[in-house]
PDB file of N, CA and C in Angstrom:
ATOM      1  N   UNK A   1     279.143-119.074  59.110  1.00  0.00           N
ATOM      2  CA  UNK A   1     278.092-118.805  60.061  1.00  0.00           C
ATOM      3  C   UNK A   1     278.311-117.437  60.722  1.00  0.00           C
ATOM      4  N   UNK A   2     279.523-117.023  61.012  1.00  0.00           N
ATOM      5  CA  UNK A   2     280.015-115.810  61.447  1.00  0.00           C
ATOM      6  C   UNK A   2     279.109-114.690  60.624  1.00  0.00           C
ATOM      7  N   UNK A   3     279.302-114.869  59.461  1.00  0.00           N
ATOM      8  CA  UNK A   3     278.649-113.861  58.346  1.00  0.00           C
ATOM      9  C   UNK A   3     277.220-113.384  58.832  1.00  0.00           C
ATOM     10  N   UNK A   4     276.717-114.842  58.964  1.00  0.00           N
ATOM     11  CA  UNK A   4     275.719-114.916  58.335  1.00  0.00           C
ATOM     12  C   UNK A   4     274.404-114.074  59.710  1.00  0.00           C
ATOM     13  N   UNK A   5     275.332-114.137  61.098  1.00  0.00           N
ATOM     14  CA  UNK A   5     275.320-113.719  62.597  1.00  0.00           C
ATOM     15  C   UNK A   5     275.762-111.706  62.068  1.00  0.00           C
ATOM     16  N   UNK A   6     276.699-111.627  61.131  1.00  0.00           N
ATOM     17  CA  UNK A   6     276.794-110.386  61.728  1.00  0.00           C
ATOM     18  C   UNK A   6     275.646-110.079  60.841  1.00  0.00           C
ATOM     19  N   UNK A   7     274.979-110.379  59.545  1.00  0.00           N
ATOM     20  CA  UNK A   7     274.153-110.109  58.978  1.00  0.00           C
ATOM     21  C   UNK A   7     272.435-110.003  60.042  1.00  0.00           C
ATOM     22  N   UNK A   8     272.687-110.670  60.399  1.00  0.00           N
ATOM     23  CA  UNK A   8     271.422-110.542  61.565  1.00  0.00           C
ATOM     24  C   UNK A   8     271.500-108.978  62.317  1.00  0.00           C
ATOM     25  N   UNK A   9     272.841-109.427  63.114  1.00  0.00           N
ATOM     26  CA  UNK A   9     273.164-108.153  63.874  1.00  0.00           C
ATOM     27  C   UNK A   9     272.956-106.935  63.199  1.00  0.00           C
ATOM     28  N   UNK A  10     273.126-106.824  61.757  1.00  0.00           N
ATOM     29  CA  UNK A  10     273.305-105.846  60.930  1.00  0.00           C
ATOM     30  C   UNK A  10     271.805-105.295  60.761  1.00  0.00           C
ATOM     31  N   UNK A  11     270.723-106.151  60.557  1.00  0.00           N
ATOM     32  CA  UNK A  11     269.710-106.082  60.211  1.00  0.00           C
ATOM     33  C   UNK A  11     269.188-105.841  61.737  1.00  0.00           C
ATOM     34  N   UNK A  12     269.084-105.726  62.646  1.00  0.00           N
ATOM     35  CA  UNK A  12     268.670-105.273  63.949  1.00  0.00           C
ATOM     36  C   UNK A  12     268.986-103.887  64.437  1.00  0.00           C
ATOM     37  N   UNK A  13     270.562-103.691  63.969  1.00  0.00           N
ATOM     38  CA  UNK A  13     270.801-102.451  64.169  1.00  0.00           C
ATOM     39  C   UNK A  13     269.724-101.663  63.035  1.00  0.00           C
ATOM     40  N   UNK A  14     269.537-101.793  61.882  1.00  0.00           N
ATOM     41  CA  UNK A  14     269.412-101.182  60.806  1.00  0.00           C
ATOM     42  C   UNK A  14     267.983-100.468  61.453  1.00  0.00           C
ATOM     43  N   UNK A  15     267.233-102.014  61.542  1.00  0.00           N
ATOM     44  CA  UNK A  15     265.698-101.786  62.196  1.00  0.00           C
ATOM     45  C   UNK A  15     265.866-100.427  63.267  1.00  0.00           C
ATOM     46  N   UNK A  16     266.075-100.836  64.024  1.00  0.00           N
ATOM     47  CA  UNK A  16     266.110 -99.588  65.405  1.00  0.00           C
ATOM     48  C   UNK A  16     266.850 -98.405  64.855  1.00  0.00           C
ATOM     49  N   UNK A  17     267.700 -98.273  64.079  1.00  0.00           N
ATOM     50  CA  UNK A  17     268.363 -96.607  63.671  1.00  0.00           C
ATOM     51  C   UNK A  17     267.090 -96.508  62.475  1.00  0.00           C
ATOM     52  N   UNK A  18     266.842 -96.584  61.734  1.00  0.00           N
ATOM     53  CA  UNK A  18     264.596 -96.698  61.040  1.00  0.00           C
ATOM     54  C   UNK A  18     264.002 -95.994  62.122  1.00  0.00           C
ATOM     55  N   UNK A  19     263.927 -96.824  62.963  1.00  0.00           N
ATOM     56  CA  UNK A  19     262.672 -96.385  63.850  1.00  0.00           C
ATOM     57  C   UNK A  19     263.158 -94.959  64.601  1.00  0.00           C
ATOM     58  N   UNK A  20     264.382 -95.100  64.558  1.00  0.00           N
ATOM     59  CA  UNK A  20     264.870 -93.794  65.354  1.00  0.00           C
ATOM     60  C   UNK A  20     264.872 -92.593  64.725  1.00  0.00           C
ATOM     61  N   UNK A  21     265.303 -92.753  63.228  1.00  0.00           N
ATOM     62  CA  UNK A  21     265.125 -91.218  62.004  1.00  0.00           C
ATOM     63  C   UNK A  21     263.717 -91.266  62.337  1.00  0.00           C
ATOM     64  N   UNK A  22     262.587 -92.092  62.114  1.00  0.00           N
ATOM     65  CA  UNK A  22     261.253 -92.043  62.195  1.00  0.00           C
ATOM     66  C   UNK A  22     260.585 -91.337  63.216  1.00  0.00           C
ATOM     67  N   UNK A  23     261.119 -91.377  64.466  1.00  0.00           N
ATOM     68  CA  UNK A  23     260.719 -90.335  65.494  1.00  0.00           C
ATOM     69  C   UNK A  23     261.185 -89.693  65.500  1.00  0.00           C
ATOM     70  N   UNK A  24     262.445 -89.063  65.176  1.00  0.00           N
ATOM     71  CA  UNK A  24     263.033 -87.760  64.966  1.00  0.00           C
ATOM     72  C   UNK A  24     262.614 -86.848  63.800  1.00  0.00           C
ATOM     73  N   UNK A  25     262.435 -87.504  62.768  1.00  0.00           N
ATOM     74  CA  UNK A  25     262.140 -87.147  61.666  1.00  0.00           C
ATOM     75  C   UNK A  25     260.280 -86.242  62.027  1.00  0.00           C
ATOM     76  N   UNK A  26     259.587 -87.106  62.692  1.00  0.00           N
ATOM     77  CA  UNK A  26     258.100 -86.917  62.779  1.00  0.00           C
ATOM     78  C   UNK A  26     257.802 -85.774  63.291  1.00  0.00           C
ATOM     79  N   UNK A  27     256.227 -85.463  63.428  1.00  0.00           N
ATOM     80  CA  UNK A  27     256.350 -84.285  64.545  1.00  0.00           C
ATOM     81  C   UNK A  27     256.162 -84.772  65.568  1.00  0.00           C
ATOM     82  N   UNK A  28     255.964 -83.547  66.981  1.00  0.00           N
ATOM     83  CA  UNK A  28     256.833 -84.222  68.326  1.00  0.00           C
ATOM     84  C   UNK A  28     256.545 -84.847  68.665  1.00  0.00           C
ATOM     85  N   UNK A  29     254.623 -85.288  68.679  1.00  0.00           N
ATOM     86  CA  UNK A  29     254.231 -86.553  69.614  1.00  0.00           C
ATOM     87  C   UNK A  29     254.683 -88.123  68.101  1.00  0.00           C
ATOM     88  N   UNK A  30     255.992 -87.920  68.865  1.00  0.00           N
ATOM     89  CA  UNK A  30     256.895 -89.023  68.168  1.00  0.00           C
ATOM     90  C   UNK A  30     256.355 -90.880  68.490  1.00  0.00           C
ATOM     91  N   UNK A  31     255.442 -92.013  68.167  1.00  0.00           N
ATOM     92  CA  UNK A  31     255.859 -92.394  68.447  1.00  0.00           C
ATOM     93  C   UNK A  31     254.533 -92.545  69.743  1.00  0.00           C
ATOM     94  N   UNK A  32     253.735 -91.748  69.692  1.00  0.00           N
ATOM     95  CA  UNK A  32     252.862 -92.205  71.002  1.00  0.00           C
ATOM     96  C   UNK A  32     251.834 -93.330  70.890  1.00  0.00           C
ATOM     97  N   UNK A  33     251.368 -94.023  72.247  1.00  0.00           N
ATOM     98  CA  UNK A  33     250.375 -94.605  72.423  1.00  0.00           C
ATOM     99  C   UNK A  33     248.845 -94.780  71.344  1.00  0.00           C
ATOM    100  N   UNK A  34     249.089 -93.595  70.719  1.00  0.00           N
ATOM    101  CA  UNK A  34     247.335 -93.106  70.140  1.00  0.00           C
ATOM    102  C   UNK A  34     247.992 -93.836  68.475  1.00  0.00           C
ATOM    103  N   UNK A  35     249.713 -93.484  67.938  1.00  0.00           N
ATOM    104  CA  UNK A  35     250.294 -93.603  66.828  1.00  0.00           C
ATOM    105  C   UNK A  35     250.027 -94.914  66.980  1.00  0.00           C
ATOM    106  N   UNK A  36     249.613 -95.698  65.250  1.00  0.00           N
ATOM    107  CA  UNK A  36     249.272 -96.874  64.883  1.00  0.00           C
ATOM    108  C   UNK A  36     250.332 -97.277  64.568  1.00  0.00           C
ATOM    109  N   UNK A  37     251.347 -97.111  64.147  1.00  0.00           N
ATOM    110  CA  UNK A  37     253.206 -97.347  64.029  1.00  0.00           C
ATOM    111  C   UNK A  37     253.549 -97.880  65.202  1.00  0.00           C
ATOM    112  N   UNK A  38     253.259 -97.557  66.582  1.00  0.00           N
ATOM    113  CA  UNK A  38     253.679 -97.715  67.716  1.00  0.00           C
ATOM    114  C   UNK A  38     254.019 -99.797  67.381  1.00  0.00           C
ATOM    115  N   UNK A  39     252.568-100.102  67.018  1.00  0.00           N
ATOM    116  CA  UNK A  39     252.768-101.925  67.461  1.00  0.00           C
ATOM    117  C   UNK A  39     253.500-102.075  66.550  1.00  0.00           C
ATOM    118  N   UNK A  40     253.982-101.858  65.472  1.00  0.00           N
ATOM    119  CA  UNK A  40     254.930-102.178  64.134  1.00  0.00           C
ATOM    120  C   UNK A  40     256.260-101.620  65.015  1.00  0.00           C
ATOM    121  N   UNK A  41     256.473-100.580  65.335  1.00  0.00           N
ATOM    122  CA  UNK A  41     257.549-100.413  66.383  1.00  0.00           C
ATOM    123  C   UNK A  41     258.293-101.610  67.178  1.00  0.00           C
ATOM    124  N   UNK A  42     257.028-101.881  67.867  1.00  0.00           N
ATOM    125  CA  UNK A  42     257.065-102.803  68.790  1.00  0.00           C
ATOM    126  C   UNK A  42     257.675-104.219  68.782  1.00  0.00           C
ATOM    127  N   UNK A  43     257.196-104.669  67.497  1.00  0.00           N
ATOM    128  CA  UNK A  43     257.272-106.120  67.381  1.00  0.00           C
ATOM    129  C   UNK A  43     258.562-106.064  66.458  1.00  0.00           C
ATOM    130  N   UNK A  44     258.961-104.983  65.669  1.00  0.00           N
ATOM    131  CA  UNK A  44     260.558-104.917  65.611  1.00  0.00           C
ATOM    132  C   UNK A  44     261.314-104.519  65.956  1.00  0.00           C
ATOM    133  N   UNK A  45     261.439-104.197  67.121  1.00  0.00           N
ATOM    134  CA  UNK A  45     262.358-103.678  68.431  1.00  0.00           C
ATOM    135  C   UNK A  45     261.964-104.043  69.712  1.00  0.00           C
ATOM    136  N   UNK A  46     262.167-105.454  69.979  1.00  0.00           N
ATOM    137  CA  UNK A  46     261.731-105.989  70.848  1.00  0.00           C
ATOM    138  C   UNK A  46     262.131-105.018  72.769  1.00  0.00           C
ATOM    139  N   UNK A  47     263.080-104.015  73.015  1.00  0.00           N
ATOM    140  CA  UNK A  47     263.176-103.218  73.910  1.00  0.00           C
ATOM    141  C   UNK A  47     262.713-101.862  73.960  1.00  0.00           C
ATOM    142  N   UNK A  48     261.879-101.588  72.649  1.00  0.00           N
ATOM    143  CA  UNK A  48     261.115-100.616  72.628  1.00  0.00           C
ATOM    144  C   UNK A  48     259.369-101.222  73.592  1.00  0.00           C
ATOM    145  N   UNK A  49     259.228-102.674  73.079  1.00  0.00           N
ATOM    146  CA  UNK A  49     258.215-103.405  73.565  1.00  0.00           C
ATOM    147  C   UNK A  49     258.651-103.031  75.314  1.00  0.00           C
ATOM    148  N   UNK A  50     259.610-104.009  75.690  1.00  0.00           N
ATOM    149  CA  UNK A  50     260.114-103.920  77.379  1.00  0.00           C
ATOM    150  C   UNK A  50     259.851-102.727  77.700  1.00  0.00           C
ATOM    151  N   UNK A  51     260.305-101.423  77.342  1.00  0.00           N
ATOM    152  CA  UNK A  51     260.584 -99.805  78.057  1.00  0.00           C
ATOM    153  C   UNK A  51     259.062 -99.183  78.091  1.00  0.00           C
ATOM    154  N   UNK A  52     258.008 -99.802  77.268  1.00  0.00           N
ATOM    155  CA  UNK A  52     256.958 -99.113  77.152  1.00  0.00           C
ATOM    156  C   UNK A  52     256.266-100.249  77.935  1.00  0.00           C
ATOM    157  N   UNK A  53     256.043-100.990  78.201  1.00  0.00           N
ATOM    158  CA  UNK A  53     254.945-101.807  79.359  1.00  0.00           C
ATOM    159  C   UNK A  53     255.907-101.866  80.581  1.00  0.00           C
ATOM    160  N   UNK A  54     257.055-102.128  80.810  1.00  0.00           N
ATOM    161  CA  UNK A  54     257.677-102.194  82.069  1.00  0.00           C
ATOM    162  C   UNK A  54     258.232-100.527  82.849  1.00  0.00           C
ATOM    163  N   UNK A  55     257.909 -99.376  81.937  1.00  0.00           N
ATOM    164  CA  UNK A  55     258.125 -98.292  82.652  1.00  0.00           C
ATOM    165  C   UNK A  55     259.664 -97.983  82.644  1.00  0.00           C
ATOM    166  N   UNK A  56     260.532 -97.981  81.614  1.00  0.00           N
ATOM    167  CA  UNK A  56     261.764 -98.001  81.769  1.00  0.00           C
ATOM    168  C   UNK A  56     262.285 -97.011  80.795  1.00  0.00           C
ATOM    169  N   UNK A  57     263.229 -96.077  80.953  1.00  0.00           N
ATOM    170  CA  UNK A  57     263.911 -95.151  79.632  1.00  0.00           C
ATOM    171  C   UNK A  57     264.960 -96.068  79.002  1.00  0.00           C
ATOM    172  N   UNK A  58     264.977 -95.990  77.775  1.00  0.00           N
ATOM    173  CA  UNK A  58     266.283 -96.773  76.892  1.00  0.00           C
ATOM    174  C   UNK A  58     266.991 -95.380  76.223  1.00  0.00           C
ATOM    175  N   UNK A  59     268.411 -94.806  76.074  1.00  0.00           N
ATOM    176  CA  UNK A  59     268.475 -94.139  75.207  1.00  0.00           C
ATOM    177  C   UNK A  59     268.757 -94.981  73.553  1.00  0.00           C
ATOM    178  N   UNK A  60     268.539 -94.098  73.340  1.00  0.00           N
ATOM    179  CA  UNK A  60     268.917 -94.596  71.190  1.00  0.00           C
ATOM    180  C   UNK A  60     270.170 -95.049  71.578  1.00  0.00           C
ATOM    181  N   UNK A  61     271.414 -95.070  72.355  1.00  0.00           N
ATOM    182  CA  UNK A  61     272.262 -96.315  71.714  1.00  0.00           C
ATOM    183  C   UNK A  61     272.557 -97.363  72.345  1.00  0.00           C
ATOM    184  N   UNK A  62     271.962 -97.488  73.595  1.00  0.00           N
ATOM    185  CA  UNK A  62     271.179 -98.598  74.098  1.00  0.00           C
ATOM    186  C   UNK A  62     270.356 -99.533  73.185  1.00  0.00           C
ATOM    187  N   UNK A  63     269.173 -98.721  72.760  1.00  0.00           N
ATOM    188  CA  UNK A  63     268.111 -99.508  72.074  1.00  0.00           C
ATOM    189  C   UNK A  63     269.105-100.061  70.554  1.00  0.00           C
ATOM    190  N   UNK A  64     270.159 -99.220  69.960  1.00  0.00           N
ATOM    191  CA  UNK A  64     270.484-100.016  69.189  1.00  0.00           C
ATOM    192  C   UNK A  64     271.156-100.925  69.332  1.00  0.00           C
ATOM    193  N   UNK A  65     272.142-101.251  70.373  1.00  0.00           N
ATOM    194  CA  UNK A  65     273.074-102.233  71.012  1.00  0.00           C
ATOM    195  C   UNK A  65     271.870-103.262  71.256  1.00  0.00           C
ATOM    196  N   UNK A  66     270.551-103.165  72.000  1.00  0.00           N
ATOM    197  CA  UNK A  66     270.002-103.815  72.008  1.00  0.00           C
ATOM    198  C   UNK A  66     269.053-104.960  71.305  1.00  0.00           C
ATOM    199  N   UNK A  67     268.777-103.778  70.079  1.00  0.00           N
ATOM    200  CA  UNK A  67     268.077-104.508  69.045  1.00  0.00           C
ATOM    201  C   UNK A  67     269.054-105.242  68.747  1.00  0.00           C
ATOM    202  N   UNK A  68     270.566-104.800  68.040  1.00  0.00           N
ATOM    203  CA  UNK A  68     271.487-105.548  67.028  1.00  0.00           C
ATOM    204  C   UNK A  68     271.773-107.100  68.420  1.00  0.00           C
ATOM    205  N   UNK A  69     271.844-106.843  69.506  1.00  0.00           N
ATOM    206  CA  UNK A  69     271.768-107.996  70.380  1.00  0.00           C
ATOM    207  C   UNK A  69     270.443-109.152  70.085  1.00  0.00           C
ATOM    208  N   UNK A  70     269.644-108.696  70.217  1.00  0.00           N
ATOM    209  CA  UNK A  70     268.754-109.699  69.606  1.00  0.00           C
ATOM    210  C   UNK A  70     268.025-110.262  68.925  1.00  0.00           C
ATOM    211  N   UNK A  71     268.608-109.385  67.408  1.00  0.00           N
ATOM    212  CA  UNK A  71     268.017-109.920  66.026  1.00  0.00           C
ATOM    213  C   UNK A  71     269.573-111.003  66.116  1.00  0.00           C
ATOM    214  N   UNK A  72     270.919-110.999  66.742  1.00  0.00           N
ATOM    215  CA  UNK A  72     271.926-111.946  66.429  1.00  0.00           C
ATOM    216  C   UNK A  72     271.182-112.742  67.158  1.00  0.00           C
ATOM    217  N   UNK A  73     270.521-112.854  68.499  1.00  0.00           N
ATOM    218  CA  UNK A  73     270.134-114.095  68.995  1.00  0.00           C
ATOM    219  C   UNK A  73     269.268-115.035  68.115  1.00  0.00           C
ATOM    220  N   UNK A  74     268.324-114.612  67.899  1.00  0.00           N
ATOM    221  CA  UNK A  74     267.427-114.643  67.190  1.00  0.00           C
ATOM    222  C   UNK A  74     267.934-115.278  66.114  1.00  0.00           C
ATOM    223  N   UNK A  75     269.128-114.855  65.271  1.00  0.00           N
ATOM    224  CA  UNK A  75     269.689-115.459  63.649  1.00  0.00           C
ATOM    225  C   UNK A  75     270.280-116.473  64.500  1.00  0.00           C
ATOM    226  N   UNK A  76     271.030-116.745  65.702  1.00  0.00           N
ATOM    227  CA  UNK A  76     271.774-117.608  66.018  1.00  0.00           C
ATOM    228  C   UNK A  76     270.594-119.084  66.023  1.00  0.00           C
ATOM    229  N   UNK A  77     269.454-118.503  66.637  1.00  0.00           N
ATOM    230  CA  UNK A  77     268.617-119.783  66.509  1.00  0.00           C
ATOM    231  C   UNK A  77     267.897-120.537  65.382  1.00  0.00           C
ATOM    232  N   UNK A  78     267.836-119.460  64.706  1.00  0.00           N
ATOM    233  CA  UNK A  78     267.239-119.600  63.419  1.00  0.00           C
ATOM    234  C   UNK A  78     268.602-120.562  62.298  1.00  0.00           C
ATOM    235  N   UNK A  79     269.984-119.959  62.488  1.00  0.00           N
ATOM    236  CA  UNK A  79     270.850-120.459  61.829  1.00  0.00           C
ATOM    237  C   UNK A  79     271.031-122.140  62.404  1.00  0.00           C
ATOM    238  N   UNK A  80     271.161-121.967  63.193  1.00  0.00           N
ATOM    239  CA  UNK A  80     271.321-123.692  64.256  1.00  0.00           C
ATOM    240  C   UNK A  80     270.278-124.328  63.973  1.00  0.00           C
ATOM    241  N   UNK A  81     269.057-124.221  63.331  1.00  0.00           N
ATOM    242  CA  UNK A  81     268.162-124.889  63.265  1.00  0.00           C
ATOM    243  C   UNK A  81     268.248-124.980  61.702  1.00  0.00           C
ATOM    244  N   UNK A  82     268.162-124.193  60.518  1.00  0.00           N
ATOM    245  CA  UNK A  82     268.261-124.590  59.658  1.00  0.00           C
ATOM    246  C   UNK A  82     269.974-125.347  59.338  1.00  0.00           C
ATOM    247  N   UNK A  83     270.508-125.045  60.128  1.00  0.00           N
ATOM    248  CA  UNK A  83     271.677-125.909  60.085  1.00  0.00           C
ATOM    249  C   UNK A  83     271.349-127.807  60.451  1.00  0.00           C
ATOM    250  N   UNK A  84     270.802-127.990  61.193  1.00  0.00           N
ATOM    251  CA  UNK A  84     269.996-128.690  62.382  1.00  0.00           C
ATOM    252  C   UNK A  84     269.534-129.561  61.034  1.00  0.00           C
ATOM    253  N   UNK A  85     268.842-128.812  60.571  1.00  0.00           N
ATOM    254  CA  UNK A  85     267.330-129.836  59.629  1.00  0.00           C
ATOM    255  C   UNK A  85     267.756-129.889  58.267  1.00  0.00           C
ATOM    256  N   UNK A  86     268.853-129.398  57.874  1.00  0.00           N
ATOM    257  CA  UNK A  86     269.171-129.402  56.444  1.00  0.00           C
ATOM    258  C   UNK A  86     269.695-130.987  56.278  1.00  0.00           C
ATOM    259  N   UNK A  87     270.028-131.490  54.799  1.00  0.00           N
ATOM    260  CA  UNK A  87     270.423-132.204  54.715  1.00  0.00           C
ATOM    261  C   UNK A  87     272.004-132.310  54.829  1.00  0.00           C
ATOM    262  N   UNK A  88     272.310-133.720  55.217  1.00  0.00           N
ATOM    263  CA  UNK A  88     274.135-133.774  55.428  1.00  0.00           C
ATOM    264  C   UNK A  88     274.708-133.742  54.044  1.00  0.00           C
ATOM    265  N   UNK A  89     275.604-133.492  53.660  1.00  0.00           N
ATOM    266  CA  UNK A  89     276.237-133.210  52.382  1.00  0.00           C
ATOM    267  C   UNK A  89     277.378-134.082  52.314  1.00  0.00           C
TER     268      UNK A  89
END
């Protein structure tokens, strides 16, 4: 289960350092309100969502500590539940 948690974590970080070459990479209006990427942003970086409606700065290694924090939550529930409903062996 350990694995299977850092694999989550892994995949959260991955997401948010993506999104981060992606605005760096872009030209400058990186990433704005008007950009149709923004809600795809959003809904996979759940503290990119928080910093942009609650008015808050995140730097990039914040937001990645953050994402990789809660794609593990996230696998932790997901793992406990298919753990949960599987059959006993």
């Amino acid at each position: 289960m350990k694995y299977r948690m850092a694999m989550w974590a892994g995949a959260g970080f991955l997401v948010a350092a993506g999104w981060a070459l992606c605005a760096y990479a872009s030209h400058p209006p990186a990433l704005t309100s008007a950009d149709p990427m923004l809600a795809l942003a959003e809904i996979t970086c759940p503290i990119a969502f928080a910093s942009m409606h609650f008015h808050f700065g995140v730097s990039l290694y914040a937001s990645l500590i953050a994402n990789a924090a809660t794609y593990g939550l996230v696998g932790l529930a997901v793992e406990s539940l298919r753990r949960g409903l599987s059959p006993a062996r």
